[in-house]
C-alpha atoms as a PDB file:
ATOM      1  CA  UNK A   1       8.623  -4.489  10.988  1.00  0.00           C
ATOM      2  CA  UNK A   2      11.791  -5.107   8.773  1.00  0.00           C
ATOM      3  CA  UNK A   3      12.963  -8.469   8.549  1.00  0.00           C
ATOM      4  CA  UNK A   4      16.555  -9.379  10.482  1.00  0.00           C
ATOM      5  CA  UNK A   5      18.656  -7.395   8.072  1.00  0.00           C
ATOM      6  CA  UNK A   6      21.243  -5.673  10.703  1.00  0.00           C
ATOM      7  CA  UNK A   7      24.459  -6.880   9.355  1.00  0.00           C
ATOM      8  CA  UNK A   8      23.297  -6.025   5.569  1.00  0.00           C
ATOM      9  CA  UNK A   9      21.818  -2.402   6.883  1.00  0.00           C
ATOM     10  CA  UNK A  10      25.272  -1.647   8.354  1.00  0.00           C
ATOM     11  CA  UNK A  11      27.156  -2.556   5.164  1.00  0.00           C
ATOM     12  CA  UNK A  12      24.171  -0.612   3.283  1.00  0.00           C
ATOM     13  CA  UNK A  13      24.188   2.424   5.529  1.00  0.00           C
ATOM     14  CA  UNK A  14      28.223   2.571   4.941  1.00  0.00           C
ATOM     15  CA  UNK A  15      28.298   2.815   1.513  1.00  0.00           C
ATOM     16  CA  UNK A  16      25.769   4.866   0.993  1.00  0.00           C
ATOM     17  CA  UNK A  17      27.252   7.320   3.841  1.00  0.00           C
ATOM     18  CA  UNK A  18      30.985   6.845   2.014  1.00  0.00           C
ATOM     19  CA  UNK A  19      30.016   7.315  -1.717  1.00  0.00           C
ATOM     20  CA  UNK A  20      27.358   9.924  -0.708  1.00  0.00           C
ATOM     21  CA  UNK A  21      24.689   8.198  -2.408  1.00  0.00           C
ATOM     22  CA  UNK A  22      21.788  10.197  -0.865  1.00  0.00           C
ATOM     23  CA  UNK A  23      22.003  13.093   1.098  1.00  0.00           C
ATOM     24  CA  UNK A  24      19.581  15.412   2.867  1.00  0.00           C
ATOM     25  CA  UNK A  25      16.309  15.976   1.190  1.00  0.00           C
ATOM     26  CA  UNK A  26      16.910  14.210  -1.839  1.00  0.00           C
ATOM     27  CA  UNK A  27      13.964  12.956  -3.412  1.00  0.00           C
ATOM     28  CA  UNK A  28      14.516   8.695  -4.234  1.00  0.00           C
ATOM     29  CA  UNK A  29      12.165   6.755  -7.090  1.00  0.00           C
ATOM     30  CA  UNK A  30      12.827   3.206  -6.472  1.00  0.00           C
ATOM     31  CA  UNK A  31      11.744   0.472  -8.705  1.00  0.00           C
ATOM     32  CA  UNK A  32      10.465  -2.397  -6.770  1.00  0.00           C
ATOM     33  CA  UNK A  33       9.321  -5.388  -8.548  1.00  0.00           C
ATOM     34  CA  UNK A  34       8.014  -7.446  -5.722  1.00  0.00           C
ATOM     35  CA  UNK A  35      11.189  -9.575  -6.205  1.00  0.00           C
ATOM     36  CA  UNK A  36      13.448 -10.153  -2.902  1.00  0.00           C
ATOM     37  CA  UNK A  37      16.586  -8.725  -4.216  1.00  0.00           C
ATOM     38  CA  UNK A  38      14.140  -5.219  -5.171  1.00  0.00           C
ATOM     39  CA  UNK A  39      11.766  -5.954  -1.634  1.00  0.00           C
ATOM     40  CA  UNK A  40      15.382  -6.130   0.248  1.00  0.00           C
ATOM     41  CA  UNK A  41      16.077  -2.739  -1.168  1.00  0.00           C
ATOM     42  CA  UNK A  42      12.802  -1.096  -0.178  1.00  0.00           C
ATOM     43  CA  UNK A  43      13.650  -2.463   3.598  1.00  0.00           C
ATOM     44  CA  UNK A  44      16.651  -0.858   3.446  1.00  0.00           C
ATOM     45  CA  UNK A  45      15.871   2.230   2.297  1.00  0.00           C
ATOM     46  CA  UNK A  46      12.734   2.842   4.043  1.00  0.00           C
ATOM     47  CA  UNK A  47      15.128   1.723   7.653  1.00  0.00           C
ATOM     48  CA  UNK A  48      17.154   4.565   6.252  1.00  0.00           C
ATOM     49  CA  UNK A  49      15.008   7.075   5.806  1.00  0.00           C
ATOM     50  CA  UNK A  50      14.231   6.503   9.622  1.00  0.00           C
ATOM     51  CA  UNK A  51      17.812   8.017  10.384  1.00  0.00           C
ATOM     52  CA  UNK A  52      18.373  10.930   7.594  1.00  0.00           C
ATOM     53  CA  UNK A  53      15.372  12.626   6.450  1.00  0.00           C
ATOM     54  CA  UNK A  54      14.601  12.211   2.224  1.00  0.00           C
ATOM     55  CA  UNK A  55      11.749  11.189   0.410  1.00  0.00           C
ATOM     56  CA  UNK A  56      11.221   8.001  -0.956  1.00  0.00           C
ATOM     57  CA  UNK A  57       9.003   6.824  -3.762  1.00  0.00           C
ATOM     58  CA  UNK A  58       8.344   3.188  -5.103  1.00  0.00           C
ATOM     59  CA  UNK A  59       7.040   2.490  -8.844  1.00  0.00           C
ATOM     60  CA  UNK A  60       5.829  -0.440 -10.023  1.00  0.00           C
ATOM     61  CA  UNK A  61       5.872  -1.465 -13.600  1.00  0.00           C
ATOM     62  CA  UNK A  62       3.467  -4.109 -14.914  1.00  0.00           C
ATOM     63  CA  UNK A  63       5.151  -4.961 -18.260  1.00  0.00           C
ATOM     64  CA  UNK A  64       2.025  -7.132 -19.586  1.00  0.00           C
ATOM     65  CA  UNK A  65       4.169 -10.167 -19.909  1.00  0.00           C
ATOM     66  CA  UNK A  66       3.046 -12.441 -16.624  1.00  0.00           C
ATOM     67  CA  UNK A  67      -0.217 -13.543 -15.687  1.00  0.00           C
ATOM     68  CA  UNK A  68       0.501 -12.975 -12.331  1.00  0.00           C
ATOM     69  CA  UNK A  69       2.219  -9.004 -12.687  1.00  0.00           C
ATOM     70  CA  UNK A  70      -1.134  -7.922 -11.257  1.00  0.00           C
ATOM     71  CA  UNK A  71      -0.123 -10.212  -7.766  1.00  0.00           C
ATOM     72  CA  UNK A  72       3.119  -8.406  -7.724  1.00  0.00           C
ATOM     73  CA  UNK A  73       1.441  -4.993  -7.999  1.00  0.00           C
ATOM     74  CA  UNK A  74      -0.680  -5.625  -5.172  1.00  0.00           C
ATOM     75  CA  UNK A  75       2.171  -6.914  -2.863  1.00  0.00           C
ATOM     76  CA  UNK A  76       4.274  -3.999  -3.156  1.00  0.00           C
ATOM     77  CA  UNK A  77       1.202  -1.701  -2.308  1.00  0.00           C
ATOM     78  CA  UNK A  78       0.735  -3.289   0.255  1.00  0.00           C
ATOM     79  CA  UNK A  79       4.431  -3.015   1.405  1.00  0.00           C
ATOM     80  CA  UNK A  80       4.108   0.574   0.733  1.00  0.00           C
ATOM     81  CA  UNK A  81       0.851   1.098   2.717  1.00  0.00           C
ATOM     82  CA  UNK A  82       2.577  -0.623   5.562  1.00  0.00           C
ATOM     83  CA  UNK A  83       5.964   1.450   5.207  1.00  0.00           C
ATOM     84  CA  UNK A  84       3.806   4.962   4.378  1.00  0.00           C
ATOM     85  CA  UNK A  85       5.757   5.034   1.435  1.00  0.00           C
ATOM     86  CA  UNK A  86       3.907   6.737  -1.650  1.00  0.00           C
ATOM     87  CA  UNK A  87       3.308   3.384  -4.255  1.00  0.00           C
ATOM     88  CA  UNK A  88       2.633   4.682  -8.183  1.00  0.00           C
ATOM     89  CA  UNK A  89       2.055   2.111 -10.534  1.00  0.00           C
ATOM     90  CA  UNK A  90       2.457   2.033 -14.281  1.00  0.00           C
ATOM     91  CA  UNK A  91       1.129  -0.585 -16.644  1.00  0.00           C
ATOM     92  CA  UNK A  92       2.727  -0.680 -20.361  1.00  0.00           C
ATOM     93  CA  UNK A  93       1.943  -3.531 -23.243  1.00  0.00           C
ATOM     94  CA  UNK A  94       5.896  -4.097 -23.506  1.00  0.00           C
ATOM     95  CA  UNK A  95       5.105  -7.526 -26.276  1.00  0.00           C
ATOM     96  CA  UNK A  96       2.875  -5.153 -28.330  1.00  0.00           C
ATOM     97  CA  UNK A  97       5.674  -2.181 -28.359  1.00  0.00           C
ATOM     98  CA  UNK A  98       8.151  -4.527 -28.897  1.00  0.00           C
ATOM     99  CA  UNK A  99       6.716  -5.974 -31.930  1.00  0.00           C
ATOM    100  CA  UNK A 100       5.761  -2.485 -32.950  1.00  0.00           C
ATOM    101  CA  UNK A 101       9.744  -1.536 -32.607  1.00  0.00           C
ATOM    102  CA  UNK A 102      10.941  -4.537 -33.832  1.00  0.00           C
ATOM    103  CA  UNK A 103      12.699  -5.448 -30.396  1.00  0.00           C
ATOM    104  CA  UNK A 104      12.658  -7.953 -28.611  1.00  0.00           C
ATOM    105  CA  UNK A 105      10.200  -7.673 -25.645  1.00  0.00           C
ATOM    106  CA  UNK A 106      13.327  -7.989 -22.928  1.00  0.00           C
END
């Protein structure tokens, strides 16, 4: 199921282990965009999971600012529905708040 991440898991599994990074029935929210770097993560922490018992969440933000958002939303469900991992998903007009604020939308 996970892609050939062994050598990365180890390191992963190490420093969360030395730095205590999540023990025993914590509860984890991860942010996954649908990006590799955030889809690596979600791998890795779902592999995890497997070996010390904690619950793991994903949420996905659709910021309104790609045509294509929706895409990513649907690909991390997916992951999720594959994983059993519970998938919430949030959708916020970030250009229309950001104009509202006066920021800028990043």
């Amino acid at each position: 199921m996970y892609p050939r991440t062994d050598k990365v898991y180890g390191v992963f599994r190490e420093t969360v282990a030395a730095y205590r990074m999540i023990e025993e029935g914590d509860e984890i929210a991860v942010g996954v965009s649908g990006g590799a770097d955030s889809v690596c993560l979600l791998f890795l922490l779902a592999r995890l999971q497997k070996e010390q018992p904690f619950s793991l969440k994903v949420v996905h933000v659709n910021h309104g600012l790609r045509a294509e958002a929706k895409d990513d939303a649907a690909y991390v469900e997916t992951l999720c529905k594959e994983l059993g991992i519970s998938f919430f998903y949030v959708e916020k007009d970030v250009e229309t708040l950001s104009k509202k604020r006066k920021l800028r939308s990043e």
